[in-house]
C-alpha atoms as a PDB file:
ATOM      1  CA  UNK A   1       0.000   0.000   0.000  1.00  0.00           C
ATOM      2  CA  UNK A   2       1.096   3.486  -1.212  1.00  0.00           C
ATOM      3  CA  UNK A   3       2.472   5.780   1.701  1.00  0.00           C
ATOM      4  CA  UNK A   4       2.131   9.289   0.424  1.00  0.00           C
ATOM      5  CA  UNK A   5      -0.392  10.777  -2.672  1.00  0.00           C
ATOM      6  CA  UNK A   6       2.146  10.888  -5.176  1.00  0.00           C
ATOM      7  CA  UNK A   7       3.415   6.883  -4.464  1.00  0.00           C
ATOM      8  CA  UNK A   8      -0.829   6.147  -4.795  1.00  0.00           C
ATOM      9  CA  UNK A   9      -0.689   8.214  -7.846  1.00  0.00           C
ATOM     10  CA  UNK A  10       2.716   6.339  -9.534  1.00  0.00           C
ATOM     11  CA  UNK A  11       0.537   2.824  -8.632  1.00  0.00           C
ATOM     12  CA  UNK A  12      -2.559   3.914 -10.381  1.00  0.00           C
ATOM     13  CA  UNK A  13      -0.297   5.274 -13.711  1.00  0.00           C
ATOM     14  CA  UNK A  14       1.557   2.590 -13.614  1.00  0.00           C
ATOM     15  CA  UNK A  15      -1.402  -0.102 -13.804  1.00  0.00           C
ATOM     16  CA  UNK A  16      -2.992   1.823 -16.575  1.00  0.00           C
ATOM     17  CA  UNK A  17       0.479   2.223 -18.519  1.00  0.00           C
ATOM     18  CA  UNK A  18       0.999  -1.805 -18.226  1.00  0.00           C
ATOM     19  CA  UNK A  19      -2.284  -2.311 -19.372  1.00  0.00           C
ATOM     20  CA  UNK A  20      -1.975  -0.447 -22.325  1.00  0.00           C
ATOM     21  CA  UNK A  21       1.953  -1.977 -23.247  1.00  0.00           C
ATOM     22  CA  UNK A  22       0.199  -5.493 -23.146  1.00  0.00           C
ATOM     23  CA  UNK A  23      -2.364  -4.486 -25.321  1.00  0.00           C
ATOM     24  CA  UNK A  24       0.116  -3.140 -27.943  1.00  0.00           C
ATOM     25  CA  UNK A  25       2.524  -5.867 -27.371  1.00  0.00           C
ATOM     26  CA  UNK A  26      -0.425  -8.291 -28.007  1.00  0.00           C
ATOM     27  CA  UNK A  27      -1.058  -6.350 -31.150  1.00  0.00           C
ATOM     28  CA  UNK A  28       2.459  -6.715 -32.458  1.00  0.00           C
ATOM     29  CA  UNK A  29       2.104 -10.626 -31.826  1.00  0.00           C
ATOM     30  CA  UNK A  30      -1.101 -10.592 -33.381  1.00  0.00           C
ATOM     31  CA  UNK A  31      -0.044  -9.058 -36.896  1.00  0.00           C
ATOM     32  CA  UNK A  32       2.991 -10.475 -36.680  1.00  0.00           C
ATOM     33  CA  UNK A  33       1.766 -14.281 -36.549  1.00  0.00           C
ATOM     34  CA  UNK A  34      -1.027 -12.955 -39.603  1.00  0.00           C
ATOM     35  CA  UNK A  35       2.059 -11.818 -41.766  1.00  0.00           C
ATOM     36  CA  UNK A  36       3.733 -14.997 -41.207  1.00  0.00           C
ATOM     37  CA  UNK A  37       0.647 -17.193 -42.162  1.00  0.00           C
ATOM     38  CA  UNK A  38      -0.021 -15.257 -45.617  1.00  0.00           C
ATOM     39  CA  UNK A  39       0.955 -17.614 -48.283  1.00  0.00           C
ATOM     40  CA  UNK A  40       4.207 -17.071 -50.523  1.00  0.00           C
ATOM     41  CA  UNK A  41       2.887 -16.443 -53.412  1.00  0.00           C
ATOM     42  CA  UNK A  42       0.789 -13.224 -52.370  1.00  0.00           C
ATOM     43  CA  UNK A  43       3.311 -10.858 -52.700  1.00  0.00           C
ATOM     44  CA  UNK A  44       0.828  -7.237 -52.491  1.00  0.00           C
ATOM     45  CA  UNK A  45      -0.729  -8.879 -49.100  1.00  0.00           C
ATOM     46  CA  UNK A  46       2.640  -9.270 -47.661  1.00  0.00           C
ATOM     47  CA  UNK A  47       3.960  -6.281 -48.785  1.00  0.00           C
ATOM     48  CA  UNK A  48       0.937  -4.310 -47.134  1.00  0.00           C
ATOM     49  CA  UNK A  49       1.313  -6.280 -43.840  1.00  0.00           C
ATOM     50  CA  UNK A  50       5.190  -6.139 -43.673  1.00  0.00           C
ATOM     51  CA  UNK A  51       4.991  -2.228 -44.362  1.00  0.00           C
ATOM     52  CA  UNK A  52       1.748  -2.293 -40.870  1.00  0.00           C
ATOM     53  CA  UNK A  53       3.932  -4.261 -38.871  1.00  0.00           C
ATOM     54  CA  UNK A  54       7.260  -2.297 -39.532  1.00  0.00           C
ATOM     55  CA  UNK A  55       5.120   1.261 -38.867  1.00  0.00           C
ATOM     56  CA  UNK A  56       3.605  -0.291 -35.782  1.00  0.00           C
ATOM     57  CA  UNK A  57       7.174  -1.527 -34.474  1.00  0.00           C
ATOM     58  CA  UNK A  58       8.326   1.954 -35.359  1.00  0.00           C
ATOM     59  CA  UNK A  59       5.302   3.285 -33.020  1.00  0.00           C
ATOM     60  CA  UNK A  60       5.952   1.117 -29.984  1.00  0.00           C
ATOM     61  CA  UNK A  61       9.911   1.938 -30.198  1.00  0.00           C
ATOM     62  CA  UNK A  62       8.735   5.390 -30.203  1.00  0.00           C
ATOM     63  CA  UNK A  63       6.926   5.246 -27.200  1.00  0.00           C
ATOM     64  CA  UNK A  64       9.040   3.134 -25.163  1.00  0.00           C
ATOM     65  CA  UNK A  65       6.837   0.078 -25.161  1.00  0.00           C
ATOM     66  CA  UNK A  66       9.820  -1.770 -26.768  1.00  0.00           C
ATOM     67  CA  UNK A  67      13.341  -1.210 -27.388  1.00  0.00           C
ATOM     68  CA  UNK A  68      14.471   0.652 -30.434  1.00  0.00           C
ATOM     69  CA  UNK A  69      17.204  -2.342 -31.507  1.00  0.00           C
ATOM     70  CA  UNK A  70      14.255  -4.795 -30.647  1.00  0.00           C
ATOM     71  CA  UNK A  71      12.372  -2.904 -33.323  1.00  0.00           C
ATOM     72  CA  UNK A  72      14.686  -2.489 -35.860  1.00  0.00           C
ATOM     73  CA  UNK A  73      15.546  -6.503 -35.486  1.00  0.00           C
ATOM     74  CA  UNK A  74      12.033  -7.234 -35.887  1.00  0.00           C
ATOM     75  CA  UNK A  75      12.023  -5.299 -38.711  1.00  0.00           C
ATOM     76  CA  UNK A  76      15.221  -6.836 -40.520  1.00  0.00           C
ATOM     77  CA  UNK A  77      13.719  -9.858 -40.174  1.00  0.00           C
ATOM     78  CA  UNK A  78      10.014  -9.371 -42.141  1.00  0.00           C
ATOM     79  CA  UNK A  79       9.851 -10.747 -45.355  1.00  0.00           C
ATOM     80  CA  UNK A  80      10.706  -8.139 -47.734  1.00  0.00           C
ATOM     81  CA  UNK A  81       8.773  -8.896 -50.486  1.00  0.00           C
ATOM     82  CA  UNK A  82       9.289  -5.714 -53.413  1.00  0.00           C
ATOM     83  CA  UNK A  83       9.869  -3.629 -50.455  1.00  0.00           C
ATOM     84  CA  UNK A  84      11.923  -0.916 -51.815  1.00  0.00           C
ATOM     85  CA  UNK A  85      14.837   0.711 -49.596  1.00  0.00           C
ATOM     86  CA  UNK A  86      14.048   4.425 -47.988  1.00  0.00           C
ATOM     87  CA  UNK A  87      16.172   6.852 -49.210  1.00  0.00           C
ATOM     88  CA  UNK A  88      19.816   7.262 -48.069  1.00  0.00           C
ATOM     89  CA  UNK A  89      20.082   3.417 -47.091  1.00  0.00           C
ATOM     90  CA  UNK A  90      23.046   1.564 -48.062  1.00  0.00           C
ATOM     91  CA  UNK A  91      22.696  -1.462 -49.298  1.00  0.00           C
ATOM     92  CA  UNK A  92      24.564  -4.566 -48.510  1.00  0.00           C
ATOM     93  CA  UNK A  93      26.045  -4.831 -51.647  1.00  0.00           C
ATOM     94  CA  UNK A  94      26.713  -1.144 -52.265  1.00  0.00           C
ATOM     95  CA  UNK A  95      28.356  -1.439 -48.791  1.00  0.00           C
ATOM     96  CA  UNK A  96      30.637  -4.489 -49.201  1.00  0.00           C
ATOM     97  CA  UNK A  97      32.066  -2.794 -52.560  1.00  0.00           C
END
């Protein structure tokens, strides 16, 4: 039990913040399982849900819900089906030459 206001008020945002991380991290499992289960050869569908996920990911990173590097690893690792680079990205090959 909280001692003072403020400690009473910290336990009340906190419960309300965790609530609202699960639900985002549930979210992020959610679309992230749908991408996955989209068959090979439907390339627009996967495009569409790689480019959801990856602006979601870039949302919870934003607000602290997840780590930035968690993120961006998530994000290396959606299929990348005719997604083009954003501008000023190097590309692997560009790089090793």
């Amino acid at each position: 039990m909280a001692n003072t206001k403020s400690a009473a008020k910290r336990v009340r945002q906190n419960a309300r913040n965790a609530s609202r991380n699960a639900s985002v991290l549930s979210t992020l499992r959610t679309r992230q399982k749908k991408l996955l289960a989209i068959p090979e050869g439907d390339k627009a569908t996967i495009r569409k849900a790689s480019m959801a996920l990856s602006s979601l990911l870039d949302k919870a990173a934003k607000r602290g819900i997840i780590h930035r590097n968690l993120a961006n690893r998530k994000k290396s690792r959606l299929p990348s089906v005719g997604i083009p680079p954003r501008e000023g990205a190097v590309s692997s090959t560009a790089a090793a030459t």
